[in-house]
Each structure stands twice: as C-alpha cells, then as structure tokens.
C-alpha atoms as a PDB file:
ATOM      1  CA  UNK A   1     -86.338  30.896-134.455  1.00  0.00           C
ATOM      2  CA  UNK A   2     -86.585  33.651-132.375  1.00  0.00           C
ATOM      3  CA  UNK A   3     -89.935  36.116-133.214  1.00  0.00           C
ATOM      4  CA  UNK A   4     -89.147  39.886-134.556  1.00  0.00           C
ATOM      5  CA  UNK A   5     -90.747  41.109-131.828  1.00  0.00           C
ATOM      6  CA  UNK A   6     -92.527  41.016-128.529  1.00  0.00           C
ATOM      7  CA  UNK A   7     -95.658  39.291-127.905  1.00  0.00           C
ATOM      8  CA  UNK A   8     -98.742  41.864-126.573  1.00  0.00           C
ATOM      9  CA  UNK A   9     -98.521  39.412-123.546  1.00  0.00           C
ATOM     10  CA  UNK A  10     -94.960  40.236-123.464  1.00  0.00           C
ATOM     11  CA  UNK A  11     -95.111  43.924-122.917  1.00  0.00           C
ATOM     12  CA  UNK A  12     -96.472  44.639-119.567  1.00  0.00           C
ATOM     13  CA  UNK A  13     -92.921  42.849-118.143  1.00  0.00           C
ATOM     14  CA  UNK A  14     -91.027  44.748-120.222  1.00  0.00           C
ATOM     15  CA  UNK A  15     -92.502  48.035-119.302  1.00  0.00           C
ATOM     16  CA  UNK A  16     -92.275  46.983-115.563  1.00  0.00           C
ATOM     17  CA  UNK A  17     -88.419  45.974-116.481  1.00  0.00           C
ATOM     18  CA  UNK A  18     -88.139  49.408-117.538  1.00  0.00           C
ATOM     19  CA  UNK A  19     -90.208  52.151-114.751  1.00  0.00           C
ATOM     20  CA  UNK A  20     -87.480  50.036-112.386  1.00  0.00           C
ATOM     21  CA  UNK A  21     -84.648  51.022-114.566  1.00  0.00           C
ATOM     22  CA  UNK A  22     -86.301  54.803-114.682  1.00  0.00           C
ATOM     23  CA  UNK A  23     -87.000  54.573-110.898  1.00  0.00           C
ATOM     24  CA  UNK A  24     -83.418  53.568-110.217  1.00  0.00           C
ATOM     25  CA  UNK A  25     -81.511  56.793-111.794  1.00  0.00           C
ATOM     26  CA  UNK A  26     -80.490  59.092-109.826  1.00  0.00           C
ATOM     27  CA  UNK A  27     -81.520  62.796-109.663  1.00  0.00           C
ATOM     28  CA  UNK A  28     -78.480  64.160-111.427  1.00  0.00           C
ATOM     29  CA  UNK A  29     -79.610  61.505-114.633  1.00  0.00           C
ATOM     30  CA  UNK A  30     -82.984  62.136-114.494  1.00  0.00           C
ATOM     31  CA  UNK A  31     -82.426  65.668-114.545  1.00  0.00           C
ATOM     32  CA  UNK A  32     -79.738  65.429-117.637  1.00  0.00           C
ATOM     33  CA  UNK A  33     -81.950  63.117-119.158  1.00  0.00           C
ATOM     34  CA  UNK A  34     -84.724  65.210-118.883  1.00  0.00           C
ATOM     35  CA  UNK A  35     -83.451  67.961-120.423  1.00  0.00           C
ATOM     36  CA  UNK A  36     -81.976  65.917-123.698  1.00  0.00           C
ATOM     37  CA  UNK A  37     -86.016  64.969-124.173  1.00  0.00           C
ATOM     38  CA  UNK A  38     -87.332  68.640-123.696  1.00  0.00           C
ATOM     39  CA  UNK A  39     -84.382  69.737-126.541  1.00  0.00           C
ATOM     40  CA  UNK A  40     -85.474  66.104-128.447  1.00  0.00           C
ATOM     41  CA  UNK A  41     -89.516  67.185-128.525  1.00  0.00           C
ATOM     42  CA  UNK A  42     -88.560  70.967-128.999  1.00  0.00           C
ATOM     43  CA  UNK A  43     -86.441  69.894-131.804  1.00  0.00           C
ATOM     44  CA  UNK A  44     -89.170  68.325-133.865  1.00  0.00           C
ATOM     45  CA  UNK A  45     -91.755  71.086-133.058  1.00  0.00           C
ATOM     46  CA  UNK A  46     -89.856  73.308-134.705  1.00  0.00           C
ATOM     47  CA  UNK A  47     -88.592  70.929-137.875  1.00  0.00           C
ATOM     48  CA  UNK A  48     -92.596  70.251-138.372  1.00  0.00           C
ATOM     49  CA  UNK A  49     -93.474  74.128-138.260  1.00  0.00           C
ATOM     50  CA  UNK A  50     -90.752  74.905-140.572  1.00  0.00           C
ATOM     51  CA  UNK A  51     -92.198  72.435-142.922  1.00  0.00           C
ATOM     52  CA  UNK A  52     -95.644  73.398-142.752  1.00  0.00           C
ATOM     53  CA  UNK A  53     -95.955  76.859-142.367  1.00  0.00           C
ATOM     54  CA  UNK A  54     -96.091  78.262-145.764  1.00  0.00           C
ATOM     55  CA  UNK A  55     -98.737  75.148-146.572  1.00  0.00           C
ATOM     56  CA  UNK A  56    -102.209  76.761-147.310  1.00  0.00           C
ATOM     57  CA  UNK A  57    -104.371  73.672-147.429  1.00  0.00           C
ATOM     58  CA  UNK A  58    -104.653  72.933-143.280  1.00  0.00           C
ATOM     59  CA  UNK A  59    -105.533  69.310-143.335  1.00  0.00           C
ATOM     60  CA  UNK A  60    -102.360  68.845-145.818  1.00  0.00           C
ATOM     61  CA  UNK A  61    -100.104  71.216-143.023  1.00  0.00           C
ATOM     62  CA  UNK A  62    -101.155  69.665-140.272  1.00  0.00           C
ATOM     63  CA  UNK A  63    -100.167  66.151-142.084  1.00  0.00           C
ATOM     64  CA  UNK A  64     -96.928  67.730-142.957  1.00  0.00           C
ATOM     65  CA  UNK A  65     -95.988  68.540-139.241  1.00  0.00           C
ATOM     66  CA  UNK A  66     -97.153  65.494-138.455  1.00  0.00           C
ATOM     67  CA  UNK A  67     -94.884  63.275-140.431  1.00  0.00           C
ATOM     68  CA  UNK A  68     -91.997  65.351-139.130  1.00  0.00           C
ATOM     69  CA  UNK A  69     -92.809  65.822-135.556  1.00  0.00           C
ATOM     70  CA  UNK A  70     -92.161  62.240-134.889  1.00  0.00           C
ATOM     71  CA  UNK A  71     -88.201  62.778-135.305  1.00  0.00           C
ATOM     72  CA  UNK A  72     -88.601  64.273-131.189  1.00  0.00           C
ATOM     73  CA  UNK A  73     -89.898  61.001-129.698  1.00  0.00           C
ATOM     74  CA  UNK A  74     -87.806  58.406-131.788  1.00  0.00           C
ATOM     75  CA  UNK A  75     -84.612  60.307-130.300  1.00  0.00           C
ATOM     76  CA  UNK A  76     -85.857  59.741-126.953  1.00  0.00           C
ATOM     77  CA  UNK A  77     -86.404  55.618-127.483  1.00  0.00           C
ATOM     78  CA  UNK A  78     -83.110  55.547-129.938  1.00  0.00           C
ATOM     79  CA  UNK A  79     -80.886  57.720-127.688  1.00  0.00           C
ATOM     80  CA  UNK A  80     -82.505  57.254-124.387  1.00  0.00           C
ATOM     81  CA  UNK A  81     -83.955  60.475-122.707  1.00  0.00           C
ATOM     82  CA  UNK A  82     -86.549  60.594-119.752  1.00  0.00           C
ATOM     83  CA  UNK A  83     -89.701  62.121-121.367  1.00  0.00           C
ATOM     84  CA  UNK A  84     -92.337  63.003-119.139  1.00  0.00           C
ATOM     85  CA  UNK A  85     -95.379  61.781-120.404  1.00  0.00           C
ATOM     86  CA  UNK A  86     -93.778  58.671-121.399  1.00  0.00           C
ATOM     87  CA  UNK A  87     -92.706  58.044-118.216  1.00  0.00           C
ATOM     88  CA  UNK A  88     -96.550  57.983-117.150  1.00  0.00           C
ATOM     89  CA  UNK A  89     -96.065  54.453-117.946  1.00  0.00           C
ATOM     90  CA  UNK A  90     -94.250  53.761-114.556  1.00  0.00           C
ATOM     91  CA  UNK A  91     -97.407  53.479-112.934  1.00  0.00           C
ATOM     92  CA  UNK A  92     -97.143  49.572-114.256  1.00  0.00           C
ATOM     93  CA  UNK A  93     -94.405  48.537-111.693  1.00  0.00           C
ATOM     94  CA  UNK A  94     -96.056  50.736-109.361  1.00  0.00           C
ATOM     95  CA  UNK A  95     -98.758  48.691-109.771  1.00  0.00           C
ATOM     96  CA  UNK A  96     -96.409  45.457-109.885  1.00  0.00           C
ATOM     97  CA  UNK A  97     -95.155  46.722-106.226  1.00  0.00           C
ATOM     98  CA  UNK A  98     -91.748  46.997-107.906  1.00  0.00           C
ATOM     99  CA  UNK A  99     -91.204  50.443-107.109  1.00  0.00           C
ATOM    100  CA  UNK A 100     -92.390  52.908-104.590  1.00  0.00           C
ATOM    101  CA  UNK A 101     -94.774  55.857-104.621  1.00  0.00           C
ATOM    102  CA  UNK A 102     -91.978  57.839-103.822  1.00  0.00           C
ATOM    103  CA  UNK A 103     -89.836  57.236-106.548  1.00  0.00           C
ATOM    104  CA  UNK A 104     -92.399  57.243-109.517  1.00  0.00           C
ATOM    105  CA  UNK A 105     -93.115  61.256-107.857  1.00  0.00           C
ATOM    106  CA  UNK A 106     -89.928  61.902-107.667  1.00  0.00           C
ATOM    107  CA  UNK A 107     -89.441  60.837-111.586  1.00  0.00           C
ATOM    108  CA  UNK A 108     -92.157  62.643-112.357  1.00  0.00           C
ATOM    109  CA  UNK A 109     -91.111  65.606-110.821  1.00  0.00           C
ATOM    110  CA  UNK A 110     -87.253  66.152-111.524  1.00  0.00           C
ATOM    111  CA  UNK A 111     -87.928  65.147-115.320  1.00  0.00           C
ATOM    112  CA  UNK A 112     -90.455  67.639-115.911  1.00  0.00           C
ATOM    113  CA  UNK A 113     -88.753  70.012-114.594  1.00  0.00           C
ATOM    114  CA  UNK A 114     -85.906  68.910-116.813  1.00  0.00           C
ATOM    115  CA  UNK A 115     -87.979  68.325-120.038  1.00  0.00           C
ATOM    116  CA  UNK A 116     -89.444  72.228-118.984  1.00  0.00           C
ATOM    117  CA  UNK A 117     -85.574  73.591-118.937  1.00  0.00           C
ATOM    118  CA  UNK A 118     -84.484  72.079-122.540  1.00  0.00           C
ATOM    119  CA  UNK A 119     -87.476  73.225-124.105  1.00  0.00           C
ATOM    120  CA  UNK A 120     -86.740  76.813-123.055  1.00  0.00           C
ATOM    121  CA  UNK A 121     -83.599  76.189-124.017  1.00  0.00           C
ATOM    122  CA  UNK A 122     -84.040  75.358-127.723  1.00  0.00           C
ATOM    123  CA  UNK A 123     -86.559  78.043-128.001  1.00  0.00           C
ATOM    124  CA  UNK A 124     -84.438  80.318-126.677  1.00  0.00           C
ATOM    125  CA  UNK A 125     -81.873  79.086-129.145  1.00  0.00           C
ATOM    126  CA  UNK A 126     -84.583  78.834-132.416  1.00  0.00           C
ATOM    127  CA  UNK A 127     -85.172  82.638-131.872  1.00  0.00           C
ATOM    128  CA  UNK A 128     -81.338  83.776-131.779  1.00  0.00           C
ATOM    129  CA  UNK A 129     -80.602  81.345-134.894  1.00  0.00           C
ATOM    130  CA  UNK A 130     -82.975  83.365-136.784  1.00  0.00           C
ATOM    131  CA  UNK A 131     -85.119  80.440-137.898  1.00  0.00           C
ATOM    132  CA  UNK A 132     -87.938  82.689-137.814  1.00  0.00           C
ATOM    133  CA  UNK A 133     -86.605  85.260-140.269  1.00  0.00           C
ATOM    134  CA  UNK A 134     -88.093  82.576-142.707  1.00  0.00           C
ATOM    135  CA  UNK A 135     -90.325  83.771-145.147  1.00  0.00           C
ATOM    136  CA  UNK A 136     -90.156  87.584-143.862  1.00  0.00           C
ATOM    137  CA  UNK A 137     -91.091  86.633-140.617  1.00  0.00           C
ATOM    138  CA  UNK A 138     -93.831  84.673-141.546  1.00  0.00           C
ATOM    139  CA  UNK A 139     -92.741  81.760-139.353  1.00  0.00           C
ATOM    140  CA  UNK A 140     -92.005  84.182-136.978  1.00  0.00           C
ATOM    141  CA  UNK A 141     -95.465  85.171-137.525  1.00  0.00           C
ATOM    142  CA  UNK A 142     -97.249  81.816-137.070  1.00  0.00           C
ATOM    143  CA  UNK A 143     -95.643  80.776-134.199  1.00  0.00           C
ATOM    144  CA  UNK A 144     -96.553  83.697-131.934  1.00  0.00           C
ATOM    145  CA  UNK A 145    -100.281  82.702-133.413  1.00  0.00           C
ATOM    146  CA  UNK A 146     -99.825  79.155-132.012  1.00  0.00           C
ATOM    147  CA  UNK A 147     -98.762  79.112-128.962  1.00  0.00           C
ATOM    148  CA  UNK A 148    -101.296  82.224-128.592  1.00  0.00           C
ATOM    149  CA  UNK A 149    -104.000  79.758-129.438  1.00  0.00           C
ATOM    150  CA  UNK A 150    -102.783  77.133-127.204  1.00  0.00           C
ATOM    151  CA  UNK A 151    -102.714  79.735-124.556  1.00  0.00           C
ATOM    152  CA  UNK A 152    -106.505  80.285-125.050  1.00  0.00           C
ATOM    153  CA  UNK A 153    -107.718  76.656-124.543  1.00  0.00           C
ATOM    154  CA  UNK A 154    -110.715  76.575-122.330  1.00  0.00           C
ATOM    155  CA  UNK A 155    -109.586  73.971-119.360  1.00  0.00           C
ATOM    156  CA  UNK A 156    -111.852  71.315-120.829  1.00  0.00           C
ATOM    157  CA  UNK A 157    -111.043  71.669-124.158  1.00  0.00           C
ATOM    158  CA  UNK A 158    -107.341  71.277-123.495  1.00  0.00           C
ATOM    159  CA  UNK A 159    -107.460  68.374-120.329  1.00  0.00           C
ATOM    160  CA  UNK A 160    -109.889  66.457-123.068  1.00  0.00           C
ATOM    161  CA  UNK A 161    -107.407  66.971-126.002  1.00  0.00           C
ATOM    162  CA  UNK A 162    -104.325  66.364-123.850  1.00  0.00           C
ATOM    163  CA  UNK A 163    -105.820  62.954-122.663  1.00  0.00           C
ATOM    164  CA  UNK A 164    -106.352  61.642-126.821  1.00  0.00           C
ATOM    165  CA  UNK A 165    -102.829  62.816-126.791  1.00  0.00           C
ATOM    166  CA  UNK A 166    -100.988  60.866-124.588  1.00  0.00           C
ATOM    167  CA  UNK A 167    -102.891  57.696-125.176  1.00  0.00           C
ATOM    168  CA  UNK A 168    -101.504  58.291-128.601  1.00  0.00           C
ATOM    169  CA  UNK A 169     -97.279  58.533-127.247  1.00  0.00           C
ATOM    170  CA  UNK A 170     -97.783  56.214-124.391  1.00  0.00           C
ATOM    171  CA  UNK A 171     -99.094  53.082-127.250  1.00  0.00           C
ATOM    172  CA  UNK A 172     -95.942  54.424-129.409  1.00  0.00           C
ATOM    173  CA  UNK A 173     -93.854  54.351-126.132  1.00  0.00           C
ATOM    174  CA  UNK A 174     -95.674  50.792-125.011  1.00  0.00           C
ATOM    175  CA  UNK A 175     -95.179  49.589-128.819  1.00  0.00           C
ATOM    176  CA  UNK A 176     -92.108  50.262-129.776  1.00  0.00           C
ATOM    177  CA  UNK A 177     -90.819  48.034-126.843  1.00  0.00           C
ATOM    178  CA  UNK A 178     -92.346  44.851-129.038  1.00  0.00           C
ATOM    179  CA  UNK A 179     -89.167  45.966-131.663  1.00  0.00           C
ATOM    180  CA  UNK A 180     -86.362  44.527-131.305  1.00  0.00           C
ATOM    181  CA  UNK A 181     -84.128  46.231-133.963  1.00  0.00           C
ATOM    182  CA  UNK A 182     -83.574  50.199-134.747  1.00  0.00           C
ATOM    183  CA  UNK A 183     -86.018  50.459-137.895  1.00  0.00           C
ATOM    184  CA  UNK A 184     -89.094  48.383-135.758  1.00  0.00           C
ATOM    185  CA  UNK A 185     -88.795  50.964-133.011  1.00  0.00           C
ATOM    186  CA  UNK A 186     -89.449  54.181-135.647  1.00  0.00           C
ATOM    187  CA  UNK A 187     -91.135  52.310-137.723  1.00  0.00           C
ATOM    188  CA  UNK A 188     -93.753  51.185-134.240  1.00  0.00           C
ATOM    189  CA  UNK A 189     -93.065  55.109-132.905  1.00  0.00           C
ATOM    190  CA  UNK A 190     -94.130  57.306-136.186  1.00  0.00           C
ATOM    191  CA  UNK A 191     -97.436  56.703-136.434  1.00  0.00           C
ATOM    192  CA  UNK A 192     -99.423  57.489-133.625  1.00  0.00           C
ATOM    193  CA  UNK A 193     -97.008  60.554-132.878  1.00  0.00           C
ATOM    194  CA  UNK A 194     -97.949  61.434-137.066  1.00  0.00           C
ATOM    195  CA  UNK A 195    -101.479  60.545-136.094  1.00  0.00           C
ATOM    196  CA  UNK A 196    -101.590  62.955-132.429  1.00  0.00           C
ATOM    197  CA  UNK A 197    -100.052  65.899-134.228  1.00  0.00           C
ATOM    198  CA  UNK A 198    -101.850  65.373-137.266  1.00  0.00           C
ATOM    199  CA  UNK A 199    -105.186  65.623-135.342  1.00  0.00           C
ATOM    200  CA  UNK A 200    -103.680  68.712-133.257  1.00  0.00           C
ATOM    201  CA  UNK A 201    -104.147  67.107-129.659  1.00  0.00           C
ATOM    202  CA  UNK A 202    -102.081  68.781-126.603  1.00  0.00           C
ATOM    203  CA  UNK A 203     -98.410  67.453-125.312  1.00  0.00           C
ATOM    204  CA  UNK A 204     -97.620  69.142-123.027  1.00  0.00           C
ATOM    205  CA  UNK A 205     -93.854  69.458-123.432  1.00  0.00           C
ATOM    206  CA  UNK A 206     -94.378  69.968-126.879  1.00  0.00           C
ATOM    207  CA  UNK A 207     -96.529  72.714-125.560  1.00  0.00           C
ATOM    208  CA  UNK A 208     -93.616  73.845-123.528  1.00  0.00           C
ATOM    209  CA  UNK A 209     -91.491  74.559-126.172  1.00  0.00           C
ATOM    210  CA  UNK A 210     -94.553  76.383-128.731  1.00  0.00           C
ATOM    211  CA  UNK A 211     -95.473  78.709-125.757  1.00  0.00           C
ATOM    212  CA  UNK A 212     -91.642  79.314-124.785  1.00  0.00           C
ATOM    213  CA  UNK A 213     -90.879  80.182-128.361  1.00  0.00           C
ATOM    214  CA  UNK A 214     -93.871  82.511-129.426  1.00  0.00           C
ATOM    215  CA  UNK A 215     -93.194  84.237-125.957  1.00  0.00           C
ATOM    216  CA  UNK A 216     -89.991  84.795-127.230  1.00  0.00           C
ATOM    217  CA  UNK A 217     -90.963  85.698-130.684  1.00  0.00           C
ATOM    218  CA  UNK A 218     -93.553  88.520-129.823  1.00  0.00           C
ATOM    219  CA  UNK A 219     -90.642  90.726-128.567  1.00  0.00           C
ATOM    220  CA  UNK A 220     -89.857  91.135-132.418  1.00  0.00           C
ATOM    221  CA  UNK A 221     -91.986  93.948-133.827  1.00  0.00           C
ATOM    222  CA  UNK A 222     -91.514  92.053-137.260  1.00  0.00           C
ATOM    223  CA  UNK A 223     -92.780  88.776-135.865  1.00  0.00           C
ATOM    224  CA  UNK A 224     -95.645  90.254-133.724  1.00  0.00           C
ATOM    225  CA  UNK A 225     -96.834  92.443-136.993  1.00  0.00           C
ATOM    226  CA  UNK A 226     -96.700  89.307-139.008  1.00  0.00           C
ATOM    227  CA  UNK A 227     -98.561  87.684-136.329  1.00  0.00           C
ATOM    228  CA  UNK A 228    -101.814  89.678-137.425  1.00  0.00           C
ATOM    229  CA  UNK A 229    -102.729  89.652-133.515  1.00  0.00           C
ATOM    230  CA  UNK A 230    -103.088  92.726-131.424  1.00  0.00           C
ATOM    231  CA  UNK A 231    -100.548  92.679-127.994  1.00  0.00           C
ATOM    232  CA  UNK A 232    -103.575  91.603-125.592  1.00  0.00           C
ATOM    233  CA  UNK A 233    -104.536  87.904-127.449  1.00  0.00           C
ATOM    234  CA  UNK A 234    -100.760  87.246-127.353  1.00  0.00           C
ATOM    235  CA  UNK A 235     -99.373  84.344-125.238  1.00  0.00           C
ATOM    236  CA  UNK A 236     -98.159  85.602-121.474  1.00  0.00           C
ATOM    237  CA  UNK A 237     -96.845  84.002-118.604  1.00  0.00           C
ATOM    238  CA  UNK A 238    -100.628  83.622-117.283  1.00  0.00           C
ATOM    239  CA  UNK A 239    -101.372  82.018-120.762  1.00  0.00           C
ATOM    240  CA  UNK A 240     -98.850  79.253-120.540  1.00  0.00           C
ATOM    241  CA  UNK A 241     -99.741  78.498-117.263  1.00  0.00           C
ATOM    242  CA  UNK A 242    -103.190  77.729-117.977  1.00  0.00           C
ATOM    243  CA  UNK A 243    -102.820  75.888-121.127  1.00  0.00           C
ATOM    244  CA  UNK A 244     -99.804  73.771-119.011  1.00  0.00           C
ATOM    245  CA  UNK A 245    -102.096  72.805-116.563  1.00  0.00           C
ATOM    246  CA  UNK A 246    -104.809  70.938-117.390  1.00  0.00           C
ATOM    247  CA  UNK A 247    -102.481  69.621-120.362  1.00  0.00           C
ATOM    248  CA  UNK A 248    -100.331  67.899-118.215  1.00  0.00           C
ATOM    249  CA  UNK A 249    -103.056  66.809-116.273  1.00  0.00           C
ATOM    250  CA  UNK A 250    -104.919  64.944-119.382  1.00  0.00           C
ATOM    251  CA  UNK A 251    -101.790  63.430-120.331  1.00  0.00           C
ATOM    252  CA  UNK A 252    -101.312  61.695-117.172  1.00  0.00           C
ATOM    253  CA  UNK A 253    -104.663  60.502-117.651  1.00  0.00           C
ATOM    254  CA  UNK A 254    -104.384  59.323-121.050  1.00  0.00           C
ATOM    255  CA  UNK A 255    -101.048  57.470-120.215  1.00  0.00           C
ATOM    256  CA  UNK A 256    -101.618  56.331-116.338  1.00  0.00           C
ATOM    257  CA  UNK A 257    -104.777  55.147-116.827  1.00  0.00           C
ATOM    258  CA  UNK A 258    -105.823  54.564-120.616  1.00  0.00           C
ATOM    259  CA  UNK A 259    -102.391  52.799-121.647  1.00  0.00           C
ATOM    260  CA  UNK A 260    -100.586  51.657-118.424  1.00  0.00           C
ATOM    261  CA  UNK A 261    -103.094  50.595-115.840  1.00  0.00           C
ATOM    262  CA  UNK A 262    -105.883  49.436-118.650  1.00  0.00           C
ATOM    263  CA  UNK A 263    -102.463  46.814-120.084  1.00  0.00           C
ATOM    264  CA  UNK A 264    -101.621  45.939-116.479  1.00  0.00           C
ATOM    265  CA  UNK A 265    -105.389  44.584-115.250  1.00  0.00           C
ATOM    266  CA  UNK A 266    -105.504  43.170-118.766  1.00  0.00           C
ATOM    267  CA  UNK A 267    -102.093  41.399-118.677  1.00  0.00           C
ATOM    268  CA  UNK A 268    -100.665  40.901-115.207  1.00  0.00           C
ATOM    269  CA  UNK A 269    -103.790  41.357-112.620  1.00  0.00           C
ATOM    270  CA  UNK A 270    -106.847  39.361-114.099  1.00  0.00           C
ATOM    271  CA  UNK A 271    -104.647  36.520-115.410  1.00  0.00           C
ATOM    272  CA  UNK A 272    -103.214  36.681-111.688  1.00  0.00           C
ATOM    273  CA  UNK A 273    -106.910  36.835-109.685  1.00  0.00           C
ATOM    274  CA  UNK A 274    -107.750  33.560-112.737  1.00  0.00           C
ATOM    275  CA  UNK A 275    -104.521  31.631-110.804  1.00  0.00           C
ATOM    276  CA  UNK A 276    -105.967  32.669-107.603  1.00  0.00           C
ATOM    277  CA  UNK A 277    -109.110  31.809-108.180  1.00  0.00           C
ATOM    278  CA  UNK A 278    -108.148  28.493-109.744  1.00  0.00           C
ATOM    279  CA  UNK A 279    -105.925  27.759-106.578  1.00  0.00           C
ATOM    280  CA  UNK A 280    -108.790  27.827-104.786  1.00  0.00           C
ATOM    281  CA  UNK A 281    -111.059  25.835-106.695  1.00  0.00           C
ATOM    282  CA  UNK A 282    -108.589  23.210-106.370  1.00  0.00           C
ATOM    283  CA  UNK A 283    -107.924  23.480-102.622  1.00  0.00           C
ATOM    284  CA  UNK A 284    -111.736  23.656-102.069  1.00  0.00           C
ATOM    285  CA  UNK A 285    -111.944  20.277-104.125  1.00  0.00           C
ATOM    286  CA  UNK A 286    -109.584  18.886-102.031  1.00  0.00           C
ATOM    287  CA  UNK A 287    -110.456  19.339 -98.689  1.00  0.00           C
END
C-alpha cells in the first residue's frame, strides 16, 4: 500500500523537482504569481489583526493572529503562488546543478518584486474598504503602531528575528511536500506559520504589507490619534526600508542555509561522498 506521505529521505528530490519547475516559468508567471502570494500573505495579516486587536491579554493575541495568519501561506501551496521566502528553497537544485545561478536570481528577483506589488495592493485596498473603521479606529489605530514598531527594529534585532522566521515557513514549505492530499498539506503548513507569528519573528513580505498599510493608515487623523504616537515615531519610507532590509536578508539565511542547504548535505551530498568513498574502497581493494 502506498504510504500517506513522503519519506524525510524523500524530500530533498522533491524540492529539487520543484526549484526546476520554479526556475522554468517565465517572467510574465513569476511576476503574476508573485503578486497572487504578496495579496495571499497580505490577506492573512490583516484576517489575524482583525482578530486580535481588541484582545488585551498579549500572549493570548498574539496566539490569536497566529492561528489565523496561516490562511496566507496554505493559499500559496493549495493555489500555487511564487512566495519569496519560500522560494529560498531553490538553492537545493542549485546545489543539485539542476538549475543555474542565473535563474534562481532571476526568481528571486522578479517575485519579490511581485510579492512587494500585491502587498501594496491589498493594503491599499484594506484602507479604502474601511476595515480599519473597526472599533472607532482602533484597528486603524494599532496598525499604524505596528508597522511603526517594525520600522524601529535595530538591524540585529530584525536580521536575527527574520532568520527564526523563515526557518519556521521554509520546514512548513519543505513539509508540506511529504502530504499527499489537501488536509496533510494545511494540516503540515499551520503550525510552524501559528508558531512564527505567535512568537512575533519578521517575514518580510508579511512585513511588506504591515508597513504598506500603517503608511497608509497614518494619513487618517482618526487612525493616527488612535494610534497614541506623535507624527515623528510613525512608519516612513526610510522606516520600511530599514526594517525590509536586514529582514529579507535573515530570511534568506534562515531558508538557504538552515532548511535547504542543511537537508541537501544531509540527504543528497554525504550519502553521495559515502558512494564515493565506498567506490573507492572497492577499486583500491581491487587493484
């Protein structure tokens, strides 16, 4: 009988199998594709502050966001969308010599540019809907204070909490490739995204969207009084850069090297150098 699921052994191949499928789209689907996962992510960053904004207890709101947030990345493996820091994983065939340098940049590239233009988009979207009327502007309120703290991340603080991140969606990405039915995949998916959010670590197209949307929301006097925070320690342009940068740097690090190349010298290059070695053993015996 045929197992439930992939074998640990099993996964390495089928995340090669799939950076080559990734590699092989063109610009025009990477770029479409890229945008669905930006509105995907964006979509459950703002379901998980709706639902835990007027929480008081903060462990208790954070695990409310958490259980909701995960709604983003299970569209992307359900639906199929090119998702940046999932994508990390395609340094695996990289690795494998089944793709070049120059198409895992070019991935890279052209889908976070597109995971950067649907975030903006369904922030810019979330703050004409009037989602953030909620609660007198309360939600309105908290958001600007979010992405103002994000903003505010010293570099190490946010490269260190952006690499526990990733680790955490790259072994959901890696994982729920071992599923081979709908409900395994969200089932394998949920919690470590529940568990990254819960513990408040940095995405950083997550990010894109929170910064996007409280940038947006400060121009509301209603929103930026609610907010509690004086115009200066709002998020700016300047903010978001700095909190995108070393963000997206620790999640390359988290996925490239904690998740992908740690699983390919596990699975694929020691058991290879063992053969080798073996080989030679033999042919030594031999002669």
């Amino acid at each position: 009988m045929e197992s439930g699921m992939l074998k640990p052994t099993e996964l390495c191949d089928a995340s090669i199998g799939g950076g080559c499928g990734k590699a092989k789209l063109t610009v025009l689907q990477q770029t479409v594709l890229g945008i669905m996962a930006g509105i995907f992510i964006a979509l459950g960053g703002a379901a998980s502050a709706v639902a835990s904004h007027s929480v008081t207890n903060v462990g208790l709101a954070k695990f409310v966001g958490g259980a909701i947030f995960p709604v983003g990345l299970i569209l992307v493996i359900i639906c199929g969308a090119e998702l940046f820091t999932g994508n990390c994983l395609m340094v695996v065939p990289l690795m494998d010599k089944k793709i070049s340098f120059k198409d895992l940049i070019r991935n890279w590239v052209v889908v976070y540019i597109g995971n950067f233009i649907g975030s903006v988009l369904l922030a810019f979207l979330v703050f004409e809907s009037g989602m953030l009327t909620m609660s007198s502007g309360k939600l309105g309120g908290t958001v600007i204070k979010v992405a103002s703290t994000k903003a505010g991340l010293p570099f190490a603080t946010a490269f260190a909490s952006a690499i526990l991140c990733n680790l955490l969606v790259c072994l959901a990405v890696w994982g729920a490739a071992a599923a081979k039915d709908v409900v395994g995949k969200i089932a394998i998916a949920w919690f470590p995204i529940m568990a990254f959010v819960t513990c408040g670590f940095e995405h950083c197209v997550a990010n894109m969207y929170f910064l996007m949307v409280g940038l947006f929301a400060k121009s509301n006097p209603v929103f930026a009084q609610a907010s509690g925070l004086t115009p200066d320690k709002m998020v700016n342009g300047s903010g978001i850069i700095h909190n995108l940068i070393p963000v997206t740097l620790g999640n390359m690090v988290g996925g490239v090297i904690l998740v992908g190349f740690t699983y390919y010298i596990a699975y694929k290059y020691a058991p290879a150098l063992s053969e080798k070695s073996k080989s030679n053993l033999t042919q030594a015996n031999v002669n």
